[in-house]
Every structure is written in C-alpha cells, then in structure tokens.
Protein backbone atom coordinates (compact mmCIF):
# COMPACT_ATOMS: atom_id res chain seq x y z
CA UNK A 1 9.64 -17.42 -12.31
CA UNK A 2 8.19 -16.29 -8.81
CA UNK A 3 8.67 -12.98 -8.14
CA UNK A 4 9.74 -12.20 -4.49
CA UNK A 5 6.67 -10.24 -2.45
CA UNK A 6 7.66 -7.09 -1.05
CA UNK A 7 6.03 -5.19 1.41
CA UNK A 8 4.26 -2.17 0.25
CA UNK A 9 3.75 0.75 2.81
CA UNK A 10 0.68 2.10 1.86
CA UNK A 11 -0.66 5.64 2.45
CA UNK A 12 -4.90 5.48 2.35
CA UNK A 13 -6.73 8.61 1.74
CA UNK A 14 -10.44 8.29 3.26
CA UNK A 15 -13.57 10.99 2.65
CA UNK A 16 -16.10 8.17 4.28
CA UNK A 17 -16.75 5.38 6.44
CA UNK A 18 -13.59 3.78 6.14
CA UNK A 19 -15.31 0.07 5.82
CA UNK A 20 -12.75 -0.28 2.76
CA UNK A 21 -9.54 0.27 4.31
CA UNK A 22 -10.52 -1.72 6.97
CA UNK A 23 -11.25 -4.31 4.93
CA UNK A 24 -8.09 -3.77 3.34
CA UNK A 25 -5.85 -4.08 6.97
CA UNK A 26 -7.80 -7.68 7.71
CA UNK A 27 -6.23 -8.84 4.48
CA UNK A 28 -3.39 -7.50 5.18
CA UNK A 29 -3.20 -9.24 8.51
CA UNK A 30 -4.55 -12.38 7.38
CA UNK A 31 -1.62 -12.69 4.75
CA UNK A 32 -3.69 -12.28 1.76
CA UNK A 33 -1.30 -8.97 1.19
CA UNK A 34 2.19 -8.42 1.46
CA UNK A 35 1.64 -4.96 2.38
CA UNK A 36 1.16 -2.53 5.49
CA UNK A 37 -0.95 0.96 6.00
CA UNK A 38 1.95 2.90 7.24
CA UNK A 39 -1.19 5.63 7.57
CA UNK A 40 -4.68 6.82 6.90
CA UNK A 41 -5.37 10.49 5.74
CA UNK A 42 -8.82 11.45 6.49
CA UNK A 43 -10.20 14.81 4.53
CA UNK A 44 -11.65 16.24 7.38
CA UNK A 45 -12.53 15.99 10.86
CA UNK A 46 -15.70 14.06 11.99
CA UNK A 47 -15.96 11.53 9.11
CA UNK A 48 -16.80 7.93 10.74
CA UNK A 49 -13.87 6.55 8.89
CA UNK A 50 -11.26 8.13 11.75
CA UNK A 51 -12.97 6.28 14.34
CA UNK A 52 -13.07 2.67 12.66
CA UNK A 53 -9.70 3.25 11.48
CA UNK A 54 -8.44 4.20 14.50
CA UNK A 55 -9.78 1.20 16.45
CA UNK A 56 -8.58 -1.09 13.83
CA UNK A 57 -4.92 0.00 15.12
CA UNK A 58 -4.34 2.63 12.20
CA UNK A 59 -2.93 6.08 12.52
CA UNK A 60 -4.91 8.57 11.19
CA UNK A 61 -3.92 11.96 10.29
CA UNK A 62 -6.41 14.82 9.19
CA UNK A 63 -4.54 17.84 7.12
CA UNK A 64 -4.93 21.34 8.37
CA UNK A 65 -7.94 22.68 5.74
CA UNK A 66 -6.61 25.98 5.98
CA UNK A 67 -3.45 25.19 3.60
CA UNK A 68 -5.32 21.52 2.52
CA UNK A 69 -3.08 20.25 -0.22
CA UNK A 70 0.23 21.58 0.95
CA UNK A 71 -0.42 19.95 4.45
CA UNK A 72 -1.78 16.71 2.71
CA UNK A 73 1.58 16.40 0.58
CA UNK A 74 3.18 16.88 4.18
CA UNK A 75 1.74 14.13 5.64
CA UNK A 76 2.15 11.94 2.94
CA UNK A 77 5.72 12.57 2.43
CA UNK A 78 6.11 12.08 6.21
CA UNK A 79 4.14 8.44 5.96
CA UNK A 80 7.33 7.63 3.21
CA UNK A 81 4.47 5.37 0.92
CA UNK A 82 5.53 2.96 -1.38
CA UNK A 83 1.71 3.12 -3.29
CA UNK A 84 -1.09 5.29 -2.39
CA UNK A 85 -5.21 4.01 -2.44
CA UNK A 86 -7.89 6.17 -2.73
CA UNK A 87 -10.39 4.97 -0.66
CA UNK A 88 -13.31 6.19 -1.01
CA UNK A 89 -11.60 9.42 -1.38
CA UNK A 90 -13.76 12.33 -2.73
CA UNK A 91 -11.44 15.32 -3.15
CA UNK A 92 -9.61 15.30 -6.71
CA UNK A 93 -5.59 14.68 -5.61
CA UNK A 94 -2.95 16.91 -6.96
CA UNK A 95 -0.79 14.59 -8.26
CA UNK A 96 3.19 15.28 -7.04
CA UNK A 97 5.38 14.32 -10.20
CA UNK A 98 7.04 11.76 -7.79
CA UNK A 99 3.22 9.75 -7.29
CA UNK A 100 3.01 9.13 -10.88
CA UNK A 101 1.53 5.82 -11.25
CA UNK A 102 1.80 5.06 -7.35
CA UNK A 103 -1.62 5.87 -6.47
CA UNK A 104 -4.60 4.10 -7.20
CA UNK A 105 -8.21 4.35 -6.71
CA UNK A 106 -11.23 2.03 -6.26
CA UNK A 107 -14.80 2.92 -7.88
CA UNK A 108 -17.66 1.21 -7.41
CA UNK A 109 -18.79 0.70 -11.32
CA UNK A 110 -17.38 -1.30 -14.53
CA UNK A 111 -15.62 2.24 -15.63
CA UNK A 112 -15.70 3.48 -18.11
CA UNK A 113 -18.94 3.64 -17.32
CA UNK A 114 -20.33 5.72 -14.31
CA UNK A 115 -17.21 7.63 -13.59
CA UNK A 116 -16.42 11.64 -13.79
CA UNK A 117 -16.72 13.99 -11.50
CA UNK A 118 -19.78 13.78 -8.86
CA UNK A 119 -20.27 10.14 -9.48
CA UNK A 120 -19.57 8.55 -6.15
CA UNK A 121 -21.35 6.40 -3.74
CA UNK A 122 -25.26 6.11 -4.31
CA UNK A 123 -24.58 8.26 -7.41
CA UNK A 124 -23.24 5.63 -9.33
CA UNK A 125 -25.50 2.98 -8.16
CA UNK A 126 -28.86 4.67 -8.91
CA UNK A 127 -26.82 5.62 -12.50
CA UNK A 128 -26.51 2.26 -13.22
CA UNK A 129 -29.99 0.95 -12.35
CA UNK A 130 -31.33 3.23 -14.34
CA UNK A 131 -29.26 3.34 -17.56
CA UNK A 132 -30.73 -0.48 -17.56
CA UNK A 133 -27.43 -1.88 -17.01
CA UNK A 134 -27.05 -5.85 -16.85
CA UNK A 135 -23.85 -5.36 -14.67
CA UNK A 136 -22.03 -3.50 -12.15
CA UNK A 137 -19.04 -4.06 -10.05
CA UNK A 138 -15.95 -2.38 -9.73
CA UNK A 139 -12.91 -1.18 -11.40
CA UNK A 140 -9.14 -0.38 -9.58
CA UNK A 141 -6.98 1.97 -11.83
CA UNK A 142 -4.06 4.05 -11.41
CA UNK A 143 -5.09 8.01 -10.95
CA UNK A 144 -4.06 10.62 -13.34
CA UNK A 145 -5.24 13.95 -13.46
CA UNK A 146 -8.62 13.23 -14.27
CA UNK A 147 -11.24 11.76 -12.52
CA UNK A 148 -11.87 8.17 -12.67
CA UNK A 149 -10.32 8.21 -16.55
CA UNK A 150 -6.19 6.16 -15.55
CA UNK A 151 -5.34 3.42 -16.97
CA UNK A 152 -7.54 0.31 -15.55
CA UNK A 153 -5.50 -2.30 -13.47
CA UNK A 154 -8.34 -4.59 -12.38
CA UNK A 155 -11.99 -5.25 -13.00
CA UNK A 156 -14.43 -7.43 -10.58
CA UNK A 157 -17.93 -7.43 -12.06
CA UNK A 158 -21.73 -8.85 -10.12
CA UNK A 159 -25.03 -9.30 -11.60
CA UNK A 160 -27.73 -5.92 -11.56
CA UNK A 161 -30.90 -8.12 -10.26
CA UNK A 162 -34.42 -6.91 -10.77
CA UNK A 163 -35.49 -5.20 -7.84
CA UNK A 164 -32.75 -3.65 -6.98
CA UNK A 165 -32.26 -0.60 -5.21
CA UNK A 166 -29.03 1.80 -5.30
CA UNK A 167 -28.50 0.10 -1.76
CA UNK A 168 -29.00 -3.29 -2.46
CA UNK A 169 -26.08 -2.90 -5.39
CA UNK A 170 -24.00 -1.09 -3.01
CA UNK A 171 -24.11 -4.23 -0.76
CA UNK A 172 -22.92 -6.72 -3.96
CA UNK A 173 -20.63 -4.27 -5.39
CA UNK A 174 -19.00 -3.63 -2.37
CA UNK A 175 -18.59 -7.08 -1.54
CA UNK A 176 -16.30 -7.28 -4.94
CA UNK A 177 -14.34 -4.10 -3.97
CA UNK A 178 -13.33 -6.10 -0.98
CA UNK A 179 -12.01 -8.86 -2.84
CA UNK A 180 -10.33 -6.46 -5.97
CA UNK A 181 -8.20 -4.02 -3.97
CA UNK A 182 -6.09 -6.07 -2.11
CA UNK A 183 -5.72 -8.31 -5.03
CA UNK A 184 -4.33 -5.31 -6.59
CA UNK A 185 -2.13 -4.49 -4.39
CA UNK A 186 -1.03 -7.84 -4.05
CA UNK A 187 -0.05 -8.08 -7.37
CA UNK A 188 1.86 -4.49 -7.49
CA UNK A 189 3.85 -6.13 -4.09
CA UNK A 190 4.68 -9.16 -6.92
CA UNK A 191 6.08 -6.74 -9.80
CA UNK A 192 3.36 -8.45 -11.63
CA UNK A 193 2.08 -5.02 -12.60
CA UNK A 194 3.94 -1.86 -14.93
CA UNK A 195 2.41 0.97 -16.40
CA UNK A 196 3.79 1.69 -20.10
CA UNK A 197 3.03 4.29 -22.20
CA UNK A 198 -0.39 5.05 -20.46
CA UNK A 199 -1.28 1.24 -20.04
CA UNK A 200 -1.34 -1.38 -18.07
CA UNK A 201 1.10 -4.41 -18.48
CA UNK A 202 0.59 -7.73 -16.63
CA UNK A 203 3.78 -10.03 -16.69
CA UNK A 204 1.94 -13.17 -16.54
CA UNK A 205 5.21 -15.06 -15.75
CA UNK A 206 4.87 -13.79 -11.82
CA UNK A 207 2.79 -15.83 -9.71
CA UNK A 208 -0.89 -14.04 -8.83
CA UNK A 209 -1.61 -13.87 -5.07
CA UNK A 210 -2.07 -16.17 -2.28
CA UNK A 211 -4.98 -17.39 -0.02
CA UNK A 212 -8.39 -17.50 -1.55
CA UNK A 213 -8.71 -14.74 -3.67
C-alpha cells in the first residue's frame, strides 16, 4: 500500500544561521519533500538566518520580545502549520496542547547522548570529541517538554576521525542533518510515522521517500 503524499505547511523556528532551513526549502523545491515553509520565525532581530531566509523567498517573522511567547504562539497560529521544525532553535518552546507531537527538532549528536540544556552547536561537538566518542551524527525527534529528551524519529550517524576539531565534525555532521530532516518530514507527509504511547511507530507498509535520499 502507497500512502498518498500530502503537503505539509511547515512553520521553522530559527535562533542561527538558517543554513538548515535553507537546506530544507531546496529539497523541498527539488521534490525530495512533499512539503512547503508556509514561514520562518526568527528569535530575534539581527540573526544571519533572516537574511538567507529571506533571499531564499521565505517569510520571516520575528516576535515582539516584549510579550515573546504570547506573540510567538501568534504568529504561529497565524502561519496555520501542519508540523513545526526546530531549526537550530535555541529557546525552550512552550508547547500549546494543540502542537503535541507536531513539532520536531534536529540536534547535531546520536542523542541520547550530548543533549540537555546548553548543549548546542560547538557545545556538542567539542563534547563528543572529548568523551572519546567513535561516532557522531544526528538525531530528529518529536519535542516534549524537555530538552532534547522526545521520542526519537530518525537517526543519521558519521565517523569521529582523529584529528578532528569541533569544526571539522560540525562540517560531517551537518552534512547528515541535511539529508535526515527532510527525510523526516517526508515520511510524516507519507503517514509513515505515529507517535503511541510516548513512541515512535513506523508503518513499514508506506513507501519511504523519493529522489536520492
């Protein structure tokens, strides 16, 4: 059985760059996805991420930091998501009753290792060269309450080389966060994915995605 795709409307909440949700929109427009990003919701004004976003054809909202989370809940109500992605979103998310298990985050490390509050970018990289780790990569999972601890909907591991420096894992891990999120996405847009009782169920009946990933 083949599961009809249908198109997600995604909400993406930025703290950063924004290199992942652009990477995200080029699969989207190169039919890897069956998905749009009806918006992206940057957590404050000058982050680098508005500006890449923006020329990539996004809209890009910032909430009002005065009244943060009640003006964040605004604007994501107003975008009408079907799924929300952290990316590379910093700020802990008070999750609305109606979000449960329709937001997910990206992190770059094979959680549950590396995660909790304060691990984040080179954080986690320099924590797992020096715990003496053989391998890093990344982990998407649906957000709960606490940081980096929902249940895990996709793992993408790469190799911890000697030598390596909290950038040069970056680099490789990154490269797999590029290929795991919209393959995660693209199987939520193929009902190949439910969350019961806490955990993830894959209905392996549903064909996985399309293109080369």
């Amino acid at each position: 059985m083949v599961v009809t795709p249908t198109n997600v409307r995604i909400a993406a909440l930025i703290s950063g760059g924004g290199r992942t949700v652009c990477n995200l929109q080029t699969a989207i427009l190169e039919g890897r996805v069956d998905a749009s990003i009806a918006c992206v919701i940057a957590s404050r004004e000058g982050l680098s991420g508005i500006d890449r976003a923006s020329e990539a054809g996004l809209n890009v909202y910032v909430p009002r930091q005065d009244d943060y989370e009640e003006d964040l809940q605004r604007l994501i109500r107003e975008c009408q998501p079907d799924l929300i992605c952290l990316c590379g979103y910093l700020r802990k998310l008070d999750l609305h009753p109606s979000w449960h298990g329709r937001v997910i985050n990206i992190h770059p490390s094979l959680l549950p290792r590396h995660g909790g509050k304060g691990m984040y970018g080179m954080h986690v990289h320099t924590a797992a060269i020096e715990s003496g780790d053989e391998f890093s990569g990344c982990t998407v999972h649906f957000v709960d309450d606490q940081y980096d601890q929902g249940p895990i909907l996709l793992q993408r591991a790469c190799p911890i080389r000697s030598g390596d420096t909290p950038e040069t894992l970056a680099a490789r891990v990154f490269a797999e966060e590029c290929i795991a999120l919209p393959q995660a996405i693209d199987m939520i847009s193929r009902n190949k994915v439910k969350l019961v009782d806490g955990r993830v169920e894959i209905n392996a009946a549903c064909e996985v995605g399309r293109g080369s990933l």
